[in-house]
PDB file of N, CA and C in Angstrom:
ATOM      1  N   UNK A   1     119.334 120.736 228.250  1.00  0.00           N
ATOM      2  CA  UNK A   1     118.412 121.248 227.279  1.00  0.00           C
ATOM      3  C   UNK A   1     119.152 122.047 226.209  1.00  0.00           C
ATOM      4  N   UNK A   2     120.375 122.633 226.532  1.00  0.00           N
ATOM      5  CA  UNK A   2     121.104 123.387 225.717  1.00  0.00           C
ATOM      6  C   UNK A   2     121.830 122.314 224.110  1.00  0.00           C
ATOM      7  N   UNK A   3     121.536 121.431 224.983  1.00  0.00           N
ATOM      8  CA  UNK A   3     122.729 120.867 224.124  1.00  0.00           C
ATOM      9  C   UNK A   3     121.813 119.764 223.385  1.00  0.00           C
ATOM     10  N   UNK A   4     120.398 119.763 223.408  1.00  0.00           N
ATOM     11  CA  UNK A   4     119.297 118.920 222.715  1.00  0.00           C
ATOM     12  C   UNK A   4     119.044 120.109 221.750  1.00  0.00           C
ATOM     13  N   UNK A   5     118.648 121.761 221.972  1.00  0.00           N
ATOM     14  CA  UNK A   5     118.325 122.721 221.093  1.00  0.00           C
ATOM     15  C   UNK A   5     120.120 122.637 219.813  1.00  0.00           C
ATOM     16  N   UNK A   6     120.975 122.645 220.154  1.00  0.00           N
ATOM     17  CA  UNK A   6     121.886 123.086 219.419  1.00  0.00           C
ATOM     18  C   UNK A   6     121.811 121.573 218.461  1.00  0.00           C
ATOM     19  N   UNK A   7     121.886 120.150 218.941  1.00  0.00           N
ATOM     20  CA  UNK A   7     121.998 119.313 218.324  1.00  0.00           C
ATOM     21  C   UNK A   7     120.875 119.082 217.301  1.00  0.00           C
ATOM     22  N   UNK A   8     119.680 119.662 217.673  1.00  0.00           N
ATOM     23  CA  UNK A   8     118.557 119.688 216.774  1.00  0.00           C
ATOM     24  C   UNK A   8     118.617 120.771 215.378  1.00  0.00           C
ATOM     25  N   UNK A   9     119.651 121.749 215.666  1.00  0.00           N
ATOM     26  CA  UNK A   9     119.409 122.850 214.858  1.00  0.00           C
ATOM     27  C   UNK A   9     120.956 122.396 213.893  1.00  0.00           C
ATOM     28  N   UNK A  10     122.015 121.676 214.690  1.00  0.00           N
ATOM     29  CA  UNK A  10     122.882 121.105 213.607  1.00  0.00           C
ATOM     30  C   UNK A  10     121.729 120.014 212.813  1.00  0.00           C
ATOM     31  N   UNK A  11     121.538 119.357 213.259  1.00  0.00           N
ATOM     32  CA  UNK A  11     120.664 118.280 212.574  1.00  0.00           C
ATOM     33  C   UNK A  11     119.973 118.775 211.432  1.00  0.00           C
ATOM     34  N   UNK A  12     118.830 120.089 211.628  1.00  0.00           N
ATOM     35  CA  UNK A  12     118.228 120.740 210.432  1.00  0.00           C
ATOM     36  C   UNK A  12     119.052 121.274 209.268  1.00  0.00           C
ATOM     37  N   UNK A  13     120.376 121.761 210.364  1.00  0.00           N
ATOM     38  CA  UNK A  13     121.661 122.669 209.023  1.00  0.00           C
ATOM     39  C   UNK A  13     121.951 121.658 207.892  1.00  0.00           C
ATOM     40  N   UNK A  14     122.269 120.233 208.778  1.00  0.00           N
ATOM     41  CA  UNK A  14     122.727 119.739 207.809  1.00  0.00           C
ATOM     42  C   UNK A  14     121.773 118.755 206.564  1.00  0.00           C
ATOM     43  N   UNK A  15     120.606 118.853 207.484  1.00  0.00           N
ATOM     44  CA  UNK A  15     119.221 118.125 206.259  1.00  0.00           C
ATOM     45  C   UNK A  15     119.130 119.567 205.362  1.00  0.00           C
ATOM     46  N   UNK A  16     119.127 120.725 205.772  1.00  0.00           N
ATOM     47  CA  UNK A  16     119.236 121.671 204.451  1.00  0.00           C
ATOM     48  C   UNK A  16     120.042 122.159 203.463  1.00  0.00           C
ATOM     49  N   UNK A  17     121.420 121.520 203.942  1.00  0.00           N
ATOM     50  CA  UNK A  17     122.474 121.547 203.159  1.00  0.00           C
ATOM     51  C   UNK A  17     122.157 120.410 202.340  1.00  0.00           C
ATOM     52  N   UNK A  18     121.620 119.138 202.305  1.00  0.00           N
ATOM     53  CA  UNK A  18     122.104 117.753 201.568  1.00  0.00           C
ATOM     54  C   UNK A  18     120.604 118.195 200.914  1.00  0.00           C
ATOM     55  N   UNK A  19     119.711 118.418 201.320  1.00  0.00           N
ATOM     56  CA  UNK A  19     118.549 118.750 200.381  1.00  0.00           C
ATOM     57  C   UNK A  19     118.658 120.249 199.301  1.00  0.00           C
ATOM     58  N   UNK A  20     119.431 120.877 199.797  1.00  0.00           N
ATOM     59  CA  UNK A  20     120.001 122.412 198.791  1.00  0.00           C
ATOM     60  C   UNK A  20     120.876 121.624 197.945  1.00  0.00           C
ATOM     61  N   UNK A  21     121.172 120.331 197.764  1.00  0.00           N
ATOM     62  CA  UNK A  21     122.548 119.943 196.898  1.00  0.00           C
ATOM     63  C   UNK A  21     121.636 118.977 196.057  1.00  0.00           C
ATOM     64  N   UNK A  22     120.671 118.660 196.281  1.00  0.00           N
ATOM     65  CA  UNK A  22     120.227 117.808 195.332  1.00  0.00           C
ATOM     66  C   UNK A  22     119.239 118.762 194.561  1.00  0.00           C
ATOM     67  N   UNK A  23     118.621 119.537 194.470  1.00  0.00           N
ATOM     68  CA  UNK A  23     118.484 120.584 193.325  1.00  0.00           C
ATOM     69  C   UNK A  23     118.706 120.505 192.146  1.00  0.00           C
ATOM     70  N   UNK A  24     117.679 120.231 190.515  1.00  0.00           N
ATOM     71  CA  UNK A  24     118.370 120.219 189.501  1.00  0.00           C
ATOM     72  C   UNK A  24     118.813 121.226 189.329  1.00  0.00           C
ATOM     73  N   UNK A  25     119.584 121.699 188.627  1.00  0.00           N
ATOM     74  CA  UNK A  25     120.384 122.671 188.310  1.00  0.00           C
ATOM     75  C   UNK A  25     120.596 122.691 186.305  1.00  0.00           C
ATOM     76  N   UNK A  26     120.347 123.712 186.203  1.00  0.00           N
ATOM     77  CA  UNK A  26     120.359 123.986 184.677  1.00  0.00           C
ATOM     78  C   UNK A  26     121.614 123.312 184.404  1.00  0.00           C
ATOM     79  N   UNK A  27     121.997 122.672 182.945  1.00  0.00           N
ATOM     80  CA  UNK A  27     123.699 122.576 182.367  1.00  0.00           C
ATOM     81  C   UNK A  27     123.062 123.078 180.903  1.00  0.00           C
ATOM     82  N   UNK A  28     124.514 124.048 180.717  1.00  0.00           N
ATOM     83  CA  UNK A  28     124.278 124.867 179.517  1.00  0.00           C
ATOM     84  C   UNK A  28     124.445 123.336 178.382  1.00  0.00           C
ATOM     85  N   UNK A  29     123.826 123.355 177.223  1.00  0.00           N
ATOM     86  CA  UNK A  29     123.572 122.526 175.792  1.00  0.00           C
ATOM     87  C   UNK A  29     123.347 123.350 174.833  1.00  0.00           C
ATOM     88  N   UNK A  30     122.758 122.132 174.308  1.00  0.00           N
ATOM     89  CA  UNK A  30     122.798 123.136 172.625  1.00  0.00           C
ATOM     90  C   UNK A  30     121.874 124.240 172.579  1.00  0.00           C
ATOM     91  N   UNK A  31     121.575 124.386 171.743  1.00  0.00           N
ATOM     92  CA  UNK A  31     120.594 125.826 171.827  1.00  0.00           C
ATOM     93  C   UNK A  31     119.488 124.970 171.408  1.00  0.00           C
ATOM     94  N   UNK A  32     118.084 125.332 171.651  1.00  0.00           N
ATOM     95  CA  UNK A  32     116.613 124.763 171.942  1.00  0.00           C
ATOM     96  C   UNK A  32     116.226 124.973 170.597  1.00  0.00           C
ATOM     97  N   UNK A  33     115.909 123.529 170.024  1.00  0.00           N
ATOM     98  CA  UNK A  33     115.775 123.637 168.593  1.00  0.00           C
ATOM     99  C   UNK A  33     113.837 122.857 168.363  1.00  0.00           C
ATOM    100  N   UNK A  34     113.255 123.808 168.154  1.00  0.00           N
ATOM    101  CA  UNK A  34     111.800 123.209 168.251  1.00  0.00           C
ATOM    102  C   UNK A  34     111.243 122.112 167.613  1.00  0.00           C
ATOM    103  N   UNK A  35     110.824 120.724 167.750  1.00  0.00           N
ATOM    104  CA  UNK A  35     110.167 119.978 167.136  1.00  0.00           C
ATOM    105  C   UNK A  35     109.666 120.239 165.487  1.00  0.00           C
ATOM    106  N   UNK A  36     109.621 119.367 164.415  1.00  0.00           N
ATOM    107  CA  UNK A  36     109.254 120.173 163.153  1.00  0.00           C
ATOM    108  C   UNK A  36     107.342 119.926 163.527  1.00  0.00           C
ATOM    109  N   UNK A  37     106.905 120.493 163.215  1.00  0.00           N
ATOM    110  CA  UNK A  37     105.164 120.587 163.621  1.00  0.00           C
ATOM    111  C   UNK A  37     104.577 119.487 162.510  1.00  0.00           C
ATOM    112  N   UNK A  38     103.711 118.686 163.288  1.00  0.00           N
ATOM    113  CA  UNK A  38     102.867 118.051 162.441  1.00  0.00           C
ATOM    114  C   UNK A  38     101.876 117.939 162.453  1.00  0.00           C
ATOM    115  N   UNK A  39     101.291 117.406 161.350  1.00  0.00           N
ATOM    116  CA  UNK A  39      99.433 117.647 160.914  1.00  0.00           C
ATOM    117  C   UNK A  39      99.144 116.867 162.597  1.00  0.00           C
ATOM    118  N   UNK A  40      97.642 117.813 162.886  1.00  0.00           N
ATOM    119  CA  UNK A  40      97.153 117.033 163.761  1.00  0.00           C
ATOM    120  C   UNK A  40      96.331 115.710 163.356  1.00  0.00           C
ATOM    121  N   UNK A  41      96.000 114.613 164.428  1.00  0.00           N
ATOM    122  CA  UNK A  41      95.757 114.032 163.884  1.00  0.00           C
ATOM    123  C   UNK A  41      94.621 113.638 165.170  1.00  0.00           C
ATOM    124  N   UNK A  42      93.003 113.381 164.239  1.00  0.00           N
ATOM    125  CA  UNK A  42      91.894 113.536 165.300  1.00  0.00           C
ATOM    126  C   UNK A  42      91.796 112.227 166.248  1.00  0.00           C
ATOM    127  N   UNK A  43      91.120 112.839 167.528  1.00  0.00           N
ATOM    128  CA  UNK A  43      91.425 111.572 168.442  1.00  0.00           C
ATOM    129  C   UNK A  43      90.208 110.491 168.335  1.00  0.00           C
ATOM    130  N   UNK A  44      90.397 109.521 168.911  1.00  0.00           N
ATOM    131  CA  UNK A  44      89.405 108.505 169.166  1.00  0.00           C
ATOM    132  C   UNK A  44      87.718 109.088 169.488  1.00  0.00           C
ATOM    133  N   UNK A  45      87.058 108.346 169.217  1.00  0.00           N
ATOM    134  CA  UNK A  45      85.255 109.206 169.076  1.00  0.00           C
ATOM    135  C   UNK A  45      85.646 110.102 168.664  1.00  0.00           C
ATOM    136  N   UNK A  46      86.344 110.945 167.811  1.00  0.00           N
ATOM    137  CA  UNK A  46      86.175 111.858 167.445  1.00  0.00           C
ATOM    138  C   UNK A  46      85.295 111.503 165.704  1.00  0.00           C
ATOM    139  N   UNK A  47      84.278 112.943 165.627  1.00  0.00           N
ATOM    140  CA  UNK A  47      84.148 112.723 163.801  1.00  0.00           C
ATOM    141  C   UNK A  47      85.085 112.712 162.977  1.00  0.00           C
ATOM    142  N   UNK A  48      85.111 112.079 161.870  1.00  0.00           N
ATOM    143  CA  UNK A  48      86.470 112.272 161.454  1.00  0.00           C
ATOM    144  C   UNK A  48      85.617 112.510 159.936  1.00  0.00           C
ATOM    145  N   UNK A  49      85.934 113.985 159.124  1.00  0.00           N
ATOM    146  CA  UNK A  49      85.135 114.272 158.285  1.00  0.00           C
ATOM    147  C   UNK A  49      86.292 114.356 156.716  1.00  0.00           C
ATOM    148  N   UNK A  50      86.257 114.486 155.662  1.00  0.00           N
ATOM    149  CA  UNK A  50      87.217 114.616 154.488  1.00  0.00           C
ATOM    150  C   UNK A  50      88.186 115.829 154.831  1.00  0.00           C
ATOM    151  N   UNK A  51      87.375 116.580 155.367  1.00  0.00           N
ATOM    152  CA  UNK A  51      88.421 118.014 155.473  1.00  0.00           C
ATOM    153  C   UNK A  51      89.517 117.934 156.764  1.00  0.00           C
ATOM    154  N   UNK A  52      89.036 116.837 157.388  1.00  0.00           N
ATOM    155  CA  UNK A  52      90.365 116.824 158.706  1.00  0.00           C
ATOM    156  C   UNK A  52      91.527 116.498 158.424  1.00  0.00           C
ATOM    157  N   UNK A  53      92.826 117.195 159.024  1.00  0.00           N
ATOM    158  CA  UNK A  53      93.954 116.708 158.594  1.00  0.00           C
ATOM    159  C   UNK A  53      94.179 115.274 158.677  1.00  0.00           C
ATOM    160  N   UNK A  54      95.185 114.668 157.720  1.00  0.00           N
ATOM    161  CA  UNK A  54      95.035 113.523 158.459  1.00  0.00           C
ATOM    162  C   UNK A  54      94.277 112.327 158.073  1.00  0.00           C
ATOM    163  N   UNK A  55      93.050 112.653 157.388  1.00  0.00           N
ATOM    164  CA  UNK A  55      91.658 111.797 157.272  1.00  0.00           C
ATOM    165  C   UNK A  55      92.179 111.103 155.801  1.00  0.00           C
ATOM    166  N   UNK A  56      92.976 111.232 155.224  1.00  0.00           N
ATOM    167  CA  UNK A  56      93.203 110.882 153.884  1.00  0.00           C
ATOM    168  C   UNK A  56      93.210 109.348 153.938  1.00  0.00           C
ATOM    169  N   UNK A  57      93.924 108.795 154.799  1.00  0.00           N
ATOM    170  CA  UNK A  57      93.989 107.717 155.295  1.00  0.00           C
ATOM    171  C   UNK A  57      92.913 107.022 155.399  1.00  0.00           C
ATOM    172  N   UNK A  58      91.931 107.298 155.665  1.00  0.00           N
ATOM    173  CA  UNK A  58      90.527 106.798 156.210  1.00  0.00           C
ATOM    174  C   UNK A  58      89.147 107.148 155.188  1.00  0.00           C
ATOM    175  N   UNK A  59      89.514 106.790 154.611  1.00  0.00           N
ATOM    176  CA  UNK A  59      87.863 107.482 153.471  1.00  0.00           C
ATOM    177  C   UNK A  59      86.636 106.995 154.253  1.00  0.00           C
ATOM    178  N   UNK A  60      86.193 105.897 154.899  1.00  0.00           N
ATOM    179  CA  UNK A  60      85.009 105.846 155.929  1.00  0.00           C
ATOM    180  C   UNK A  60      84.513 106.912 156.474  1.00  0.00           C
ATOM    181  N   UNK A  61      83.714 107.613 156.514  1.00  0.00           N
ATOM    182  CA  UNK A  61      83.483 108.299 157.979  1.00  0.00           C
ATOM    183  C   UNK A  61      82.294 108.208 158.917  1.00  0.00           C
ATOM    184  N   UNK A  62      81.534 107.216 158.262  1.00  0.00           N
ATOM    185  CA  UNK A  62      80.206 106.840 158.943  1.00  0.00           C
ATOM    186  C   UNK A  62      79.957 105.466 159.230  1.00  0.00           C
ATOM    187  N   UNK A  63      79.502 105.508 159.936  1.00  0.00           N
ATOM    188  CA  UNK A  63      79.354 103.581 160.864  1.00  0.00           C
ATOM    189  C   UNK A  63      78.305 103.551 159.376  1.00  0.00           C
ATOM    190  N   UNK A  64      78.537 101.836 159.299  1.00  0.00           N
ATOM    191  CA  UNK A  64      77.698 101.356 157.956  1.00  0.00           C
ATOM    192  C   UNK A  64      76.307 101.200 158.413  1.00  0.00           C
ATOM    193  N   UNK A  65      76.156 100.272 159.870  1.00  0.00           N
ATOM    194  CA  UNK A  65      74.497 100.301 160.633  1.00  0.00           C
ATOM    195  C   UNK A  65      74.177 101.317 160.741  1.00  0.00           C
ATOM    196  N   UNK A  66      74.745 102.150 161.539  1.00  0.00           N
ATOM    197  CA  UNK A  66      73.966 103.421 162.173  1.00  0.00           C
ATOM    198  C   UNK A  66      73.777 104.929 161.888  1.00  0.00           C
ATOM    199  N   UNK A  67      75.109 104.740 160.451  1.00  0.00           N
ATOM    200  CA  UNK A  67      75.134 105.747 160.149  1.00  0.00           C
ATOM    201  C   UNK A  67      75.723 107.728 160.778  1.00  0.00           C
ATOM    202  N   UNK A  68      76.068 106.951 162.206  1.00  0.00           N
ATOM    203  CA  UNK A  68      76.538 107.848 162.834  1.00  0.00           C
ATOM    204  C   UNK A  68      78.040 108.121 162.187  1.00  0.00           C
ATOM    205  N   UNK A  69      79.086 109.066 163.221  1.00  0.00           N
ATOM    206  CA  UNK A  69      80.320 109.152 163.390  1.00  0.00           C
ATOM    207  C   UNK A  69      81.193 107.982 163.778  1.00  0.00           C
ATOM    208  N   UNK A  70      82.234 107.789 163.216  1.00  0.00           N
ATOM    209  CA  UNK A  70      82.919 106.656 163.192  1.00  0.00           C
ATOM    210  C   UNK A  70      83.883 106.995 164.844  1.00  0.00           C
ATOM    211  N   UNK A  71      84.054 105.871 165.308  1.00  0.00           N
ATOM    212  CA  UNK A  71      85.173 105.651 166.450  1.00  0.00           C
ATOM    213  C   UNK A  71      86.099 104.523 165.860  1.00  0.00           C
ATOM    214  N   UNK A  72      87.285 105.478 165.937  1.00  0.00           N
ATOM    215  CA  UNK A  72      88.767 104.827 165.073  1.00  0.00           C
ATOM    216  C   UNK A  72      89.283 103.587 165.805  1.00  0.00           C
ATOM    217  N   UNK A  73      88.846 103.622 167.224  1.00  0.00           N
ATOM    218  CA  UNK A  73      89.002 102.066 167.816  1.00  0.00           C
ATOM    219  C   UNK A  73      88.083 100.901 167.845  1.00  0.00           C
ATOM    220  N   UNK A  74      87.137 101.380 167.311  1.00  0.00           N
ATOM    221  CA  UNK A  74      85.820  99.889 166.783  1.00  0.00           C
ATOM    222  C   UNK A  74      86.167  99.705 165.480  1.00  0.00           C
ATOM    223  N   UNK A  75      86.452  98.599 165.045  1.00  0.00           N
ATOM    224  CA  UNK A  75      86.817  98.438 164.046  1.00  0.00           C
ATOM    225  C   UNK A  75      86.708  96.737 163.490  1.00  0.00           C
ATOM    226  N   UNK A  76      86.811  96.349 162.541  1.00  0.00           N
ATOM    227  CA  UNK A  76      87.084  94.670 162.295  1.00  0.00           C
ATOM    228  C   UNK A  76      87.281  94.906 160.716  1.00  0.00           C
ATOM    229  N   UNK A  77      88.154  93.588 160.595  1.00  0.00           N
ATOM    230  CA  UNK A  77      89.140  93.668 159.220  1.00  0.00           C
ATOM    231  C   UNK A  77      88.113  92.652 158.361  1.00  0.00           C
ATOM    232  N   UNK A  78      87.784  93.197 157.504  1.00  0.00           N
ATOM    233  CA  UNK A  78      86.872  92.206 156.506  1.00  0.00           C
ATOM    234  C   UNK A  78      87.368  92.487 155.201  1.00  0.00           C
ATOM    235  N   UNK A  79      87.388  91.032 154.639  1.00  0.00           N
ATOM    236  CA  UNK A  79      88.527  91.071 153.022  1.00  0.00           C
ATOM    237  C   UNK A  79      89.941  92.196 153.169  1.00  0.00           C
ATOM    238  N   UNK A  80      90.473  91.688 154.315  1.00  0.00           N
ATOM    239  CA  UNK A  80      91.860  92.531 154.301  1.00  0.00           C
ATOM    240  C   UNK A  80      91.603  94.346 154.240  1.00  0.00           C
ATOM    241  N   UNK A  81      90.222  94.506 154.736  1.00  0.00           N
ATOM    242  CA  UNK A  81      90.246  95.886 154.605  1.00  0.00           C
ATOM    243  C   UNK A  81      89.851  96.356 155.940  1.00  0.00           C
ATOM    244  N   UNK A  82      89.914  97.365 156.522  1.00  0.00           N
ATOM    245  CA  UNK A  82      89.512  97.919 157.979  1.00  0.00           C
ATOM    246  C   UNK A  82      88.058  98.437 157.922  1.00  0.00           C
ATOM    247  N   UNK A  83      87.060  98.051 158.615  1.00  0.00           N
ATOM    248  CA  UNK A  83      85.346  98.626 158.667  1.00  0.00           C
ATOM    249  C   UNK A  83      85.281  99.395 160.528  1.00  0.00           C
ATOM    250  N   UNK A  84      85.180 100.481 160.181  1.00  0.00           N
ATOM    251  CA  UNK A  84      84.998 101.079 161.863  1.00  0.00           C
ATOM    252  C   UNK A  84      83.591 101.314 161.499  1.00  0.00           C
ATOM    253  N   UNK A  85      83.569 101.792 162.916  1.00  0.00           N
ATOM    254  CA  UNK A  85      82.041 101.374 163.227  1.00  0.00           C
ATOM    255  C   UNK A  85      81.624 102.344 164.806  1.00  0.00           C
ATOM    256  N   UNK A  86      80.445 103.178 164.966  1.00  0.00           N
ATOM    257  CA  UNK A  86      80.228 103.869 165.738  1.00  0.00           C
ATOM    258  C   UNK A  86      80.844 102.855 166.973  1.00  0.00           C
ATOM    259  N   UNK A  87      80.055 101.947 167.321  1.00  0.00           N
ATOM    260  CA  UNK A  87      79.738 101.285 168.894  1.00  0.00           C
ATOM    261  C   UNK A  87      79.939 100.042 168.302  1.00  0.00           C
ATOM    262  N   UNK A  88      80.207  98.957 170.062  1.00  0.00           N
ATOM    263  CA  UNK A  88      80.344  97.769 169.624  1.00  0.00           C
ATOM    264  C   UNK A  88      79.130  96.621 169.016  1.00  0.00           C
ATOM    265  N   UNK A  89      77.678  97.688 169.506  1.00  0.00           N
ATOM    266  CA  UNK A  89      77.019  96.890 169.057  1.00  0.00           C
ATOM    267  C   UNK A  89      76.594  96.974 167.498  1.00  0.00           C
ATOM    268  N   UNK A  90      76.966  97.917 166.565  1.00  0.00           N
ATOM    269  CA  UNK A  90      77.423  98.109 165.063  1.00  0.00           C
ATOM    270  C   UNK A  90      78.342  96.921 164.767  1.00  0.00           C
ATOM    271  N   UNK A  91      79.371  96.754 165.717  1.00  0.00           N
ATOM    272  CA  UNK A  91      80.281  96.209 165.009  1.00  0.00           C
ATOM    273  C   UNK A  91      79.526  94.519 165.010  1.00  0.00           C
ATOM    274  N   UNK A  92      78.908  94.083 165.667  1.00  0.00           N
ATOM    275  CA  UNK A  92      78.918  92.876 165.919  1.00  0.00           C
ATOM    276  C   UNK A  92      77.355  92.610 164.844  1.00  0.00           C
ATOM    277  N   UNK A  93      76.414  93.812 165.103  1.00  0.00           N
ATOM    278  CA  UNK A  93      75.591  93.616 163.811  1.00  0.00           C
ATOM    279  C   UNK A  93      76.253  93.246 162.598  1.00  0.00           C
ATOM    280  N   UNK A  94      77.416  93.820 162.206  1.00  0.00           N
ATOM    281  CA  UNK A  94      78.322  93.814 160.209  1.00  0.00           C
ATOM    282  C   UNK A  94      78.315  92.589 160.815  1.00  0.00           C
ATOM    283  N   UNK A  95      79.231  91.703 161.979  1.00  0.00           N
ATOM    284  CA  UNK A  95      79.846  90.555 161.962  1.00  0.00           C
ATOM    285  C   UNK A  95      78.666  89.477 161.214  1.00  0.00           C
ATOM    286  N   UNK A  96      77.654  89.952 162.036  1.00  0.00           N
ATOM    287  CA  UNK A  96      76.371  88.444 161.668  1.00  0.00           C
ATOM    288  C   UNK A  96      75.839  88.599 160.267  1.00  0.00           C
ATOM    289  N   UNK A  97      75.885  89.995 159.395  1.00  0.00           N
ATOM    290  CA  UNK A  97      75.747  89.932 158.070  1.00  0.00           C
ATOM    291  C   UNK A  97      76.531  91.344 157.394  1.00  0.00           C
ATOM    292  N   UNK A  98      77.595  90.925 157.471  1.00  0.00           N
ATOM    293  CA  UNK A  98      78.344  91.744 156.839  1.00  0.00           C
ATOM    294  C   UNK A  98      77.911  92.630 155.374  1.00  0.00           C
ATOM    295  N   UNK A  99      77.567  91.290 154.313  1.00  0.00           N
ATOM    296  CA  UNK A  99      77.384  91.606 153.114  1.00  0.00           C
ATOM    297  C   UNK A  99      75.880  92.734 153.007  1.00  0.00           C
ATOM    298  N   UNK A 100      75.375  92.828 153.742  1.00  0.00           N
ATOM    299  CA  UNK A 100      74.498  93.542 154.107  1.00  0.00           C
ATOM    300  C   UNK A 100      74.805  95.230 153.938  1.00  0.00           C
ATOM    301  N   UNK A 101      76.085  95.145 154.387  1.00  0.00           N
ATOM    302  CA  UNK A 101      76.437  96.856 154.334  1.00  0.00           C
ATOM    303  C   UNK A 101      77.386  97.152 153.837  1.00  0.00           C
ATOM    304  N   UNK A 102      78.220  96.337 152.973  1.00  0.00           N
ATOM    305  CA  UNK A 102      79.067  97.005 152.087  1.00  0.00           C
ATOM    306  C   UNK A 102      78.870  97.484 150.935  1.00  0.00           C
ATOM    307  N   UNK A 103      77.589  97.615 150.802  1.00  0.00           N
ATOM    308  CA  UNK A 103      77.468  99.293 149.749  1.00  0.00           C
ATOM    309  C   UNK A 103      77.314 100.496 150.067  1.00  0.00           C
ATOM    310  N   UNK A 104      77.312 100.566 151.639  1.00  0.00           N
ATOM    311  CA  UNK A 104      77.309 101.896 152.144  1.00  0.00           C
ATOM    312  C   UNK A 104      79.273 102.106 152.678  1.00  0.00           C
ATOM    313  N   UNK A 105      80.179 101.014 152.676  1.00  0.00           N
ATOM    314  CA  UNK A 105      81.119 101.492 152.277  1.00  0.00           C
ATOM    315  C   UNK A 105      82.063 101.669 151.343  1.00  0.00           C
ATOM    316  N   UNK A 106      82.658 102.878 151.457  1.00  0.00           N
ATOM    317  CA  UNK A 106      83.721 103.256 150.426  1.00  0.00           C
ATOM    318  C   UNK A 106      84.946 102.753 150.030  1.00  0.00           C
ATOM    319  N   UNK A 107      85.553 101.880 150.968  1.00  0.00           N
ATOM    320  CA  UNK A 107      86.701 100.975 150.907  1.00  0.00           C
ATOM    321  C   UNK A 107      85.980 100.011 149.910  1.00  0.00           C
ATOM    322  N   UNK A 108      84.973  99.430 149.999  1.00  0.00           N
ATOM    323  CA  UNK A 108      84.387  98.651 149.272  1.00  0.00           C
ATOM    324  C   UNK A 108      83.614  99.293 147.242  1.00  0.00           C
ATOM    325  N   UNK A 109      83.729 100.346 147.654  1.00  0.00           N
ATOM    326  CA  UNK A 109      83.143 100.395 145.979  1.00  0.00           C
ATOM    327  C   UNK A 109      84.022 100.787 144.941  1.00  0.00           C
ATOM    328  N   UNK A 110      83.996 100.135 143.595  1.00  0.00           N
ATOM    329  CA  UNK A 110      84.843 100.126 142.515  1.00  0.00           C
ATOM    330  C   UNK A 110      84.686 101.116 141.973  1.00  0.00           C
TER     331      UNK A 110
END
């Protein structure tokens, strides 16, 4: 029994030695130079209104059917231009008569 307790407690010494060695360990580098900060930029369902950073890009901000808040991942390209659109069932209304609602968008008026 003596010699099952001692072989068990080498056994632990040495699983805590090989697990104490794999440890990250700091290495000195350069000195911590912060990211330059950029405009945020609003997420998906989010409203996306003129004053948001960012929004310059996007003059839309209202589904053309429904008139709600736009979601930046519903979307369909008509005459090479991008139309978002609250929900998918907006989007598939523009599909069956598009010409229907491009006077309520802004990509669209001269």
């Amino acid at each position: 029994m003596g010699k099952k307790c001692l072989s068990s407690i080498g056994v632990v010494t040495l699983l805590m030695i090989l697990l104490a060695g794999c440890s990250k360990k700091e290495q000195p580098g350069p000195a911590h130079q912060p990211a330059p900060e950029k405009a945020p930029v609003p997420e998906a369902n989010q409203p996306v209104s003129p004053n948001t950073p960012g929004a310059a890009a996007i003059e839309q901000t209202d589904c053309p059917v429904m008139g709600g808040p736009i979601d930046r991942n519903i979307f369909v390209e008509y005459q090479c231009k991008k139309v978002y659109f609250c929900c998918e069932a907006c989007k598939e209304a523009f599909n069956k008569e598009p010409e229907k609602y491009l006077a309520k968008l802004p990509q669209f008026k001269q």
